[in-house]
Protein backbone atom coordinates (compact mmCIF):
# COMPACT_ATOMS: atom_id res chain seq x y z
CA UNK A 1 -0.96 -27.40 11.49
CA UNK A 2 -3.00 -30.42 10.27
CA UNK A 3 -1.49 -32.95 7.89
CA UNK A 4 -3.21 -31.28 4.93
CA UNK A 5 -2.79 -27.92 5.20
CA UNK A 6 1.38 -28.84 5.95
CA UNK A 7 0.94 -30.10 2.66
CA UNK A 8 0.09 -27.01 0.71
CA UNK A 9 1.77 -24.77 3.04
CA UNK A 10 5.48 -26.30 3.42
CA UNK A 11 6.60 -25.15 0.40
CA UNK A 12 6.16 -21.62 1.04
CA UNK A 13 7.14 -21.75 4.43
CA UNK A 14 10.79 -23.35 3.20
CA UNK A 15 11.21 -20.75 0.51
CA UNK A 16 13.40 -18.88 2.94
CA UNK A 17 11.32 -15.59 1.66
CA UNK A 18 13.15 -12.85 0.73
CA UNK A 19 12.69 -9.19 1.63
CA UNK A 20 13.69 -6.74 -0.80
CA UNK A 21 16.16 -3.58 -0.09
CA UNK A 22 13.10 -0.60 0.22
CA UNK A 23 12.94 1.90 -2.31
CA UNK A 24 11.27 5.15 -2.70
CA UNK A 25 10.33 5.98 -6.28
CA UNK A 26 9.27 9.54 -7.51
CA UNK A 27 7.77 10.89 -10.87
CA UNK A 28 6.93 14.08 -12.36
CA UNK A 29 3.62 14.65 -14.04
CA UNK A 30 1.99 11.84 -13.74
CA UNK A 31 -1.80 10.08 -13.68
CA UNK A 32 -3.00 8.60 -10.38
CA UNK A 33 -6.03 6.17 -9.85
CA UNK A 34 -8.59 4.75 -7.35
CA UNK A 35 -5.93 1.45 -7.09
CA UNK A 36 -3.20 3.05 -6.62
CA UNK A 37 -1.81 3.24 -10.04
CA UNK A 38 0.60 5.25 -11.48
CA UNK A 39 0.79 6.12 -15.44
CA UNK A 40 1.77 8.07 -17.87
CA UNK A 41 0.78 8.07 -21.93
CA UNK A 42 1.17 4.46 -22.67
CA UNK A 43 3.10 3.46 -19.76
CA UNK A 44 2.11 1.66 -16.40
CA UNK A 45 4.81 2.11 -13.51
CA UNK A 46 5.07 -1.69 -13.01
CA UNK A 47 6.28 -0.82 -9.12
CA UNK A 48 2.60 0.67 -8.43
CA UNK A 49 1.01 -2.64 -9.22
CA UNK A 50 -0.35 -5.14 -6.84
CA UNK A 51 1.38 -8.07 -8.72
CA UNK A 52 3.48 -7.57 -12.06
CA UNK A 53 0.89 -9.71 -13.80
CA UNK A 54 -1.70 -7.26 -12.98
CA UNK A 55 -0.39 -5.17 -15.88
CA UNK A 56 -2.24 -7.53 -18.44
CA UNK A 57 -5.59 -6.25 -16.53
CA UNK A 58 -5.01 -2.01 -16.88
CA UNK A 59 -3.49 -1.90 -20.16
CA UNK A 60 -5.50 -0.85 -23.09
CA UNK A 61 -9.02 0.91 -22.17
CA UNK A 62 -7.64 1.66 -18.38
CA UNK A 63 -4.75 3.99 -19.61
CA UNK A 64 -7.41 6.08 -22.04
CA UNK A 65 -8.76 7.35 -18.61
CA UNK A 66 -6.26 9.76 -18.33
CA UNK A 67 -7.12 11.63 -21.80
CA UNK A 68 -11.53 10.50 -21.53
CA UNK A 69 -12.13 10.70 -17.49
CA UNK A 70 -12.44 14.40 -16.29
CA UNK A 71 -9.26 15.09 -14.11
CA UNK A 72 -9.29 16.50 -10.44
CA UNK A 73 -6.11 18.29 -10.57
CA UNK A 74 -3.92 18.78 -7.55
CA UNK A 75 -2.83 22.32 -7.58
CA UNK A 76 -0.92 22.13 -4.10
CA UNK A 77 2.97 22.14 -3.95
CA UNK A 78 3.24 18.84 -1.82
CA UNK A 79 4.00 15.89 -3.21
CA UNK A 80 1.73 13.12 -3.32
CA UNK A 81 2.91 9.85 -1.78
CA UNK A 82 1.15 6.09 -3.22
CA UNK A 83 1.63 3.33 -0.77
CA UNK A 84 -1.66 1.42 -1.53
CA UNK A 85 -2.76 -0.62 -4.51
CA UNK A 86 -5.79 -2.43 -5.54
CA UNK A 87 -5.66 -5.12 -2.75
CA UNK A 88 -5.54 -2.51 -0.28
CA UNK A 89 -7.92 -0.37 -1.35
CA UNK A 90 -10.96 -1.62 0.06
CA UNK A 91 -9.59 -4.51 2.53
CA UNK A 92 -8.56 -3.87 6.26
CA UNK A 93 -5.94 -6.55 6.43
CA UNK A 94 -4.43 -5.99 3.49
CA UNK A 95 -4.24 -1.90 4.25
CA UNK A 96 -2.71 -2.70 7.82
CA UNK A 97 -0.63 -5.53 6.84
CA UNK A 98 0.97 -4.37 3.34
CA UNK A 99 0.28 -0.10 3.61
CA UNK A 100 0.88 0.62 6.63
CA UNK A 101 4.51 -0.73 6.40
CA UNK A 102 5.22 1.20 3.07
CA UNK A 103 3.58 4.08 5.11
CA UNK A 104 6.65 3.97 8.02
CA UNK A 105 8.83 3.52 5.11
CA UNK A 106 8.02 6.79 3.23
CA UNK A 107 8.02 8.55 6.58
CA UNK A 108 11.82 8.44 6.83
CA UNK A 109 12.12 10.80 4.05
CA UNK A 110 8.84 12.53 3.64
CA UNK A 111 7.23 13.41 6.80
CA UNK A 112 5.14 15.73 5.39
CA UNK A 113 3.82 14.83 2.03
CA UNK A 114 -0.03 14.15 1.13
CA UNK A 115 -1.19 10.56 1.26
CA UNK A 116 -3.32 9.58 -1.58
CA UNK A 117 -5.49 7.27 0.17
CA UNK A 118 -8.66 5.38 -1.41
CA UNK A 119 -12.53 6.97 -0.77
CA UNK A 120 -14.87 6.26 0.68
CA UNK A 121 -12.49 6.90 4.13
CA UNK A 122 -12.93 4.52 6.31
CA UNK A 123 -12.48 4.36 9.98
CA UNK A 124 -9.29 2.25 10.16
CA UNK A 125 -7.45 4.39 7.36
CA UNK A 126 -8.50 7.64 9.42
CA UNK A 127 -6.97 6.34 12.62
CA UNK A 128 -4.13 4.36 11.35
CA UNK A 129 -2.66 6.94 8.37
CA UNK A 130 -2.98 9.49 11.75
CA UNK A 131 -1.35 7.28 14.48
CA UNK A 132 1.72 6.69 11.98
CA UNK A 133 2.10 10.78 11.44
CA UNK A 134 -0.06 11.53 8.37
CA UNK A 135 -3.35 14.04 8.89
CA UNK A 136 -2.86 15.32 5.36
CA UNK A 137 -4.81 13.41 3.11
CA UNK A 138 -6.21 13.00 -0.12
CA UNK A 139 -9.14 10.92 -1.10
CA UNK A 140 -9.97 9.62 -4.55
CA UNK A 141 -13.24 7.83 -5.36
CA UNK A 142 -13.53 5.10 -7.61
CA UNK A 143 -12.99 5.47 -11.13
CA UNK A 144 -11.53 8.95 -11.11
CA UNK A 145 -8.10 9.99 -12.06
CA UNK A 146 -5.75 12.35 -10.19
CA UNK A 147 -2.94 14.62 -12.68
CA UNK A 148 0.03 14.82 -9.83
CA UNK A 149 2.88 17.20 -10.67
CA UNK A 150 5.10 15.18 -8.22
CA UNK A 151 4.79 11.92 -7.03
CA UNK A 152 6.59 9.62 -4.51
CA UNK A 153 5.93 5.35 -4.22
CA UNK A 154 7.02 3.24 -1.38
CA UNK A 155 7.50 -0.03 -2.87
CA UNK A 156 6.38 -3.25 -1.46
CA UNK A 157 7.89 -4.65 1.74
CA UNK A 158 7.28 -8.05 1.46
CA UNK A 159 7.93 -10.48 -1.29
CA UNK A 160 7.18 -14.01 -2.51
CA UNK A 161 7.53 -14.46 -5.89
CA UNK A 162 4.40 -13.18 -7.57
CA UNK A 163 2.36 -12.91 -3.94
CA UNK A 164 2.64 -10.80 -0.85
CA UNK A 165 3.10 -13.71 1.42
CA UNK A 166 6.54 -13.05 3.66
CA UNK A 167 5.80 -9.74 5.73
CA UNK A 168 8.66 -8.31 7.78
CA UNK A 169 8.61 -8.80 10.94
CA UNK A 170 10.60 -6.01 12.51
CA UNK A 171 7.98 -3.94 10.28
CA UNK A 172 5.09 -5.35 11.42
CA UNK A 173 6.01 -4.69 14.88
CA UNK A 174 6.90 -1.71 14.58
CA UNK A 175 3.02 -0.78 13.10
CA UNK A 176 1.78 -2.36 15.66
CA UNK A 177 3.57 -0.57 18.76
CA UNK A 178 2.97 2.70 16.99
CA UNK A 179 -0.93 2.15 16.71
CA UNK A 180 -1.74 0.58 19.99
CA UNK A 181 0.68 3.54 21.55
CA UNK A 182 -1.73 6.11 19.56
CA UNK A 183 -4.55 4.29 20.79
CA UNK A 184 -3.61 4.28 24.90
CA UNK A 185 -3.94 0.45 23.74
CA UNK A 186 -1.78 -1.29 26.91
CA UNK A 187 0.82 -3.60 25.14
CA UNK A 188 -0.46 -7.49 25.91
CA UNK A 189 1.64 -10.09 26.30
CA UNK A 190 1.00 -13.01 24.51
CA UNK A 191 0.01 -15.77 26.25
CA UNK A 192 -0.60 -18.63 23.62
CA UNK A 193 -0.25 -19.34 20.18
CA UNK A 194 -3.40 -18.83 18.48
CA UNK A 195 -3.79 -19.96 14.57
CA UNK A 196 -5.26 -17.26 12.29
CA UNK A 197 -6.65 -18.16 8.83
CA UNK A 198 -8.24 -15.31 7.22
């Protein structure tokens, strides 16, 4: 890297980042929005956030949706699984970096739940939510709210303090085999090393 982008990047890169132990969370009866949010009454699940200090921006007016915003109930007996959040809800990298990850995660235990995923679909949630074993999905447009009976959250698979920055690895790779195999993408072999700033 060049002198001055070492300079705001070494710290981060000699944090030795940390990847958290993955945990599945589940709730009963519970409001679901657009961003992935999870709430009940007066309370925000702080594990469906993007960032913990997000919670200072959907207190308040944001959790009188679920009593003032008509509700689209879900009357089926699956459970609904959350593994986006507000970053990911209208981003590609940030759905194929950070969801699809929690998305492998969940699948170790439930295979066959719905996916709430974020509408408009686009193409890259259509292909990727199906290459990694979901086809059952359920959209939610902006602004509305979702009453779940039963609810399951992957948690986060990276951490960095308050950011997203440290992915895992062994994660990563594993997305990306799975896709490209769903695909008939031929695995390439790198070559070079190529910087990426996005």
């Amino acid at each position: 890297l060049p002198n001055k982008a070492k300079v705001n990047f070494q710290g981060i890169v000699d944090s030795n980042p940390f990847i958290p132990t993955r945990r599945l969370f589940l709730y009963k009866n519970v409001c679901l929005s657009w961003q992935g949010i999870i709430f009940k009454n007066l309370h925000i699940s702080p594990e469906s956030l993007c960032y913990h200090f997000h919670k200072n921006n959907v207190n308040n007016t944001f959790l009188l949706k679920q009593w003032l915003v008509p509700k689209k109930k879900h009357y089926t007996q699956n459970i609904i699984a959350v593994v986006h959040d507000h970053d990911a809800s209208a981003n590609y990298y940030h759905w194929l970096i950070e969801v699809c990850p929690r998305i492998l995660i969940l699948r170790e235990k439930y295979p066959n739940c719905t996916l709430l995923v974020p509408a408009p679909l686009t193409d890259y949630i259509n292909k990727t939510t199906k290459a990694l074993g979901y086809d059952d999905l359920l959209p939610i447009e902006r602004n509305e709210i979702i009453a779940a009976s039963e609810v399951v959250l992957a948690e986060h698979t990276s951490e960095h303090k308050d950011f997203h920055l440290h992915q895992d690895p062994v994660l990563i790779r594993k997305v990306r085999e799975e896709i490209l195999n769903a695909l008939n993408i031929k695995k390439i072999s790198p070559f070079r090393h190529v910087y990426v700033s996005r």
